[in-house]
Protein backbone atom coordinates (compact mmCIF):
# COMPACT_ATOMS: atom_id res chain seq x y z
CA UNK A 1 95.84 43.55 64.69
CA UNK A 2 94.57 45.70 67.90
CA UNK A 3 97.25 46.89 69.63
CA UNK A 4 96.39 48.28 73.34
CA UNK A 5 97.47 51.04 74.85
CA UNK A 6 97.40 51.55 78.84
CA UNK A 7 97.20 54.22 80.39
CA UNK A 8 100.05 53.64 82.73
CA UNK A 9 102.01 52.85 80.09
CA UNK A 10 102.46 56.49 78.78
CA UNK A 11 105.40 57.80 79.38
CA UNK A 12 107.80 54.43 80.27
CA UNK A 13 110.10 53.22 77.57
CA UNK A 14 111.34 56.67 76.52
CA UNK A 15 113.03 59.76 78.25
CA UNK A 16 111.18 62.15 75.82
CA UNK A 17 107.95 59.98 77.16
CA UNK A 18 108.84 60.96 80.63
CA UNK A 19 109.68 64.56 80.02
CA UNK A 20 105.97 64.89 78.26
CA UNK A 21 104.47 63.29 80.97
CA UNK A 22 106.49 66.18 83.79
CA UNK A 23 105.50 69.04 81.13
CA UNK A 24 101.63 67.99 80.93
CA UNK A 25 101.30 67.55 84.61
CA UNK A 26 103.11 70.85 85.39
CA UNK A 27 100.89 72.50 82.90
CA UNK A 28 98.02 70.84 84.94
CA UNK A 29 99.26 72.12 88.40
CA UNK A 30 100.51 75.27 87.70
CA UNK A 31 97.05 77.85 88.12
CA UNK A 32 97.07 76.04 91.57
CA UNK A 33 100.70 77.02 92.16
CA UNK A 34 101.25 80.40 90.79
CA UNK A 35 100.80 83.87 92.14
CA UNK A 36 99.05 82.84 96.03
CA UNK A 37 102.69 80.83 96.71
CA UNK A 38 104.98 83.57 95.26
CA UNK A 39 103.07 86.38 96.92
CA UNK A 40 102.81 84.50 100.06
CA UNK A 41 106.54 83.93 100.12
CA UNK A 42 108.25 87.35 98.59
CA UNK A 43 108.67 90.79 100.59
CA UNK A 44 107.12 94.09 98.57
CA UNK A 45 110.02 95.72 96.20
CA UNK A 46 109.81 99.50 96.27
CA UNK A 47 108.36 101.82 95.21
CA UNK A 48 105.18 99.37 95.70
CA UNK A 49 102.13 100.04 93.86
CA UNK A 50 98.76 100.12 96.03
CA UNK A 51 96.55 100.74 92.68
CA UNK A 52 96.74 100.55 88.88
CA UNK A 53 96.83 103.55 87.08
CA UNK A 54 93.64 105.23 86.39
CA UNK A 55 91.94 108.00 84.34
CA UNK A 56 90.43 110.87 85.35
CA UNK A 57 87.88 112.91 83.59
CA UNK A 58 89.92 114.86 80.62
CA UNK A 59 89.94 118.68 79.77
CA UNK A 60 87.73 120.46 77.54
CA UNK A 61 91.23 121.32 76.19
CA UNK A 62 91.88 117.38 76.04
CA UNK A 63 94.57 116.77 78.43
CA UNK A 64 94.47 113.68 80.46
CA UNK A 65 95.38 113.50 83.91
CA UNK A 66 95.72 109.60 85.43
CA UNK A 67 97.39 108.94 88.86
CA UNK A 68 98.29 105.29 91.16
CA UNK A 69 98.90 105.39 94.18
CA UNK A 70 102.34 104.20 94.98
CA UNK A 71 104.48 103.59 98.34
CA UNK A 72 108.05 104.41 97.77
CA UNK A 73 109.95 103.08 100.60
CA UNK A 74 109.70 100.73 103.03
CA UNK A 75 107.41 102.24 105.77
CA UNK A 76 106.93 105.83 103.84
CA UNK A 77 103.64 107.82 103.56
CA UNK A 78 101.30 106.48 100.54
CA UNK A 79 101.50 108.76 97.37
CA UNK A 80 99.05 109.72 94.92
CA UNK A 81 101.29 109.99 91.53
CA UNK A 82 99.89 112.08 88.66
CA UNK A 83 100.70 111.73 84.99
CA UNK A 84 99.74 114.38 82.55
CA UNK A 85 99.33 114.55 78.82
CA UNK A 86 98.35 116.97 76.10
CA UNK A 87 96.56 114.90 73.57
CA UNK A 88 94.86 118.24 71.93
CA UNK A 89 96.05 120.36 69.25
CA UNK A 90 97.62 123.01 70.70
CA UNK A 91 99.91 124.35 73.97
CA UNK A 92 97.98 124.39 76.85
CA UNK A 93 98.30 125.67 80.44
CA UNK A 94 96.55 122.82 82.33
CA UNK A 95 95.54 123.90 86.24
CA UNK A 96 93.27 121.65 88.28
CA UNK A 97 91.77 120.59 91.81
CA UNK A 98 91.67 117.46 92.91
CA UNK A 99 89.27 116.13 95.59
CA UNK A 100 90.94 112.94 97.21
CA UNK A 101 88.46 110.51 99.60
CA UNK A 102 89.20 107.56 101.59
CA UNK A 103 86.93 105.22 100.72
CA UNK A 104 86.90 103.56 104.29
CA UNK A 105 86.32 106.34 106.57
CA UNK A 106 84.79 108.64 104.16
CA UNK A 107 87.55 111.40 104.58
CA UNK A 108 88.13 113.76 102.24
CA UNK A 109 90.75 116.67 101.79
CA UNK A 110 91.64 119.07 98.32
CA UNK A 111 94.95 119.46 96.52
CA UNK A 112 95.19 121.86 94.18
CA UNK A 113 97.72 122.07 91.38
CA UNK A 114 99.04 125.36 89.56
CA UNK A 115 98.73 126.20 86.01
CA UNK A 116 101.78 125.00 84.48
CA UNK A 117 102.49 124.95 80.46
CA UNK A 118 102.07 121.93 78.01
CA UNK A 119 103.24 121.69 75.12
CA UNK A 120 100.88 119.34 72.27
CA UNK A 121 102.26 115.69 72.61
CA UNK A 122 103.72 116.31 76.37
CA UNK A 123 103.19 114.14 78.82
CA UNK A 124 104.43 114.43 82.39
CA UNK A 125 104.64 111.84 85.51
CA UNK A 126 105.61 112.55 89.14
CA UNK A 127 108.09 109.72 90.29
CA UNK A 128 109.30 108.42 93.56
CA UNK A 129 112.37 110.05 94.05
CA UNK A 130 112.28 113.00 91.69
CA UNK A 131 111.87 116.72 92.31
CA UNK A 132 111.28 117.47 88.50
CA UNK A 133 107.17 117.35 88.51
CA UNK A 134 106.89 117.66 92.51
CA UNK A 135 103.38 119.14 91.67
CA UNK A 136 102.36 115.85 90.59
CA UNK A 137 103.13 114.20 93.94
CA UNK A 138 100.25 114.49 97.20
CA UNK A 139 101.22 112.61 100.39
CA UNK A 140 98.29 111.23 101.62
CA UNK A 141 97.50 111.82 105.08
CA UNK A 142 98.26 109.64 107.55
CA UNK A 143 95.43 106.97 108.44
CA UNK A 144 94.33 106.90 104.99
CA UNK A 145 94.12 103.47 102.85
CA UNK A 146 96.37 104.38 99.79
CA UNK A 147 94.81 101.06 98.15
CA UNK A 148 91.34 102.09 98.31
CA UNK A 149 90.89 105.93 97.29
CA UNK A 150 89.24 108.02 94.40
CA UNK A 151 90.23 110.67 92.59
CA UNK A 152 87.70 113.59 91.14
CA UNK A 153 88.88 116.40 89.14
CA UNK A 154 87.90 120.37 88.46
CA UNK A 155 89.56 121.50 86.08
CA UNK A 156 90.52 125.50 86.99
């Protein structure tokens, strides 16, 4: 015997039925409903990152300087946050200049940083709110697009 099975009959007859038939069509919806309606709908939390972080050329020494660019507070200057790290054998004493560009308007300005000791396996990060690596922390002038800058790196 043949036994039919209609379409809109899934799902009647049975709670668990129902709750299958909620789940699938959720799972069908929800890439239509996701990030757009949450970003749309939520205020930035600080400290509010305008770019992933991102590698920079390393050292002939190998140390590896990344940065982001992150905004703090509510309404503060843009920040260009640098993290370091010895991945080489020995203690190093890592100095460097970076050249920092708006990629809008084309400006350009250098920040250098001192010569400071690493030890092998160190890594360092400025932070929003800390003094401890304050050389790893450049305001960026005002004007400039925090979300849309490069990075390159001399290495003193």
């Amino acid at each position: 015997m043949k036994q039919k099975v209609h379409v809109s009959n899934l799902g009647r007859g049975s709670s668990r039925g129902r709750f299958t038939m909620l789940f699938l069509l959720g799972a069908l919806l929800s890439p239509f409903v996701g990030e757009e309606v949450f970003a749309q709908t939520s205020a930035p939390t600080y400290p509010h990152e305008l770019t992933m972080w991102t590698g920079l050329e390393e050292s002939p020494a190998m140390v590896d300087v990344s940065f982001h660019v992150v905004q703090c507070q509510a309404g503060a200057a843009s920040q260009v946050m640098l993290q370091v790290f010895n991945e080489g054998d020995l203690a190093s004493s890592i100095g460097f200049t970076l050249t920092i560009t708006d990629v809008s308007s084309g400006q350009s300005f250098s920040h250098t940083v001192a010569s400071f000791p690493l030890s092998t396996g160190d890594m360092v990060t400025g932070e929003c709110g800390s003094s401890t690596h304050a050389n790893l922390i450049i305001d960026l002038p005002a004007g400039y697009d925090g979300s849309n800058v490069s990075l390159e790196i001399t290495y003193n």
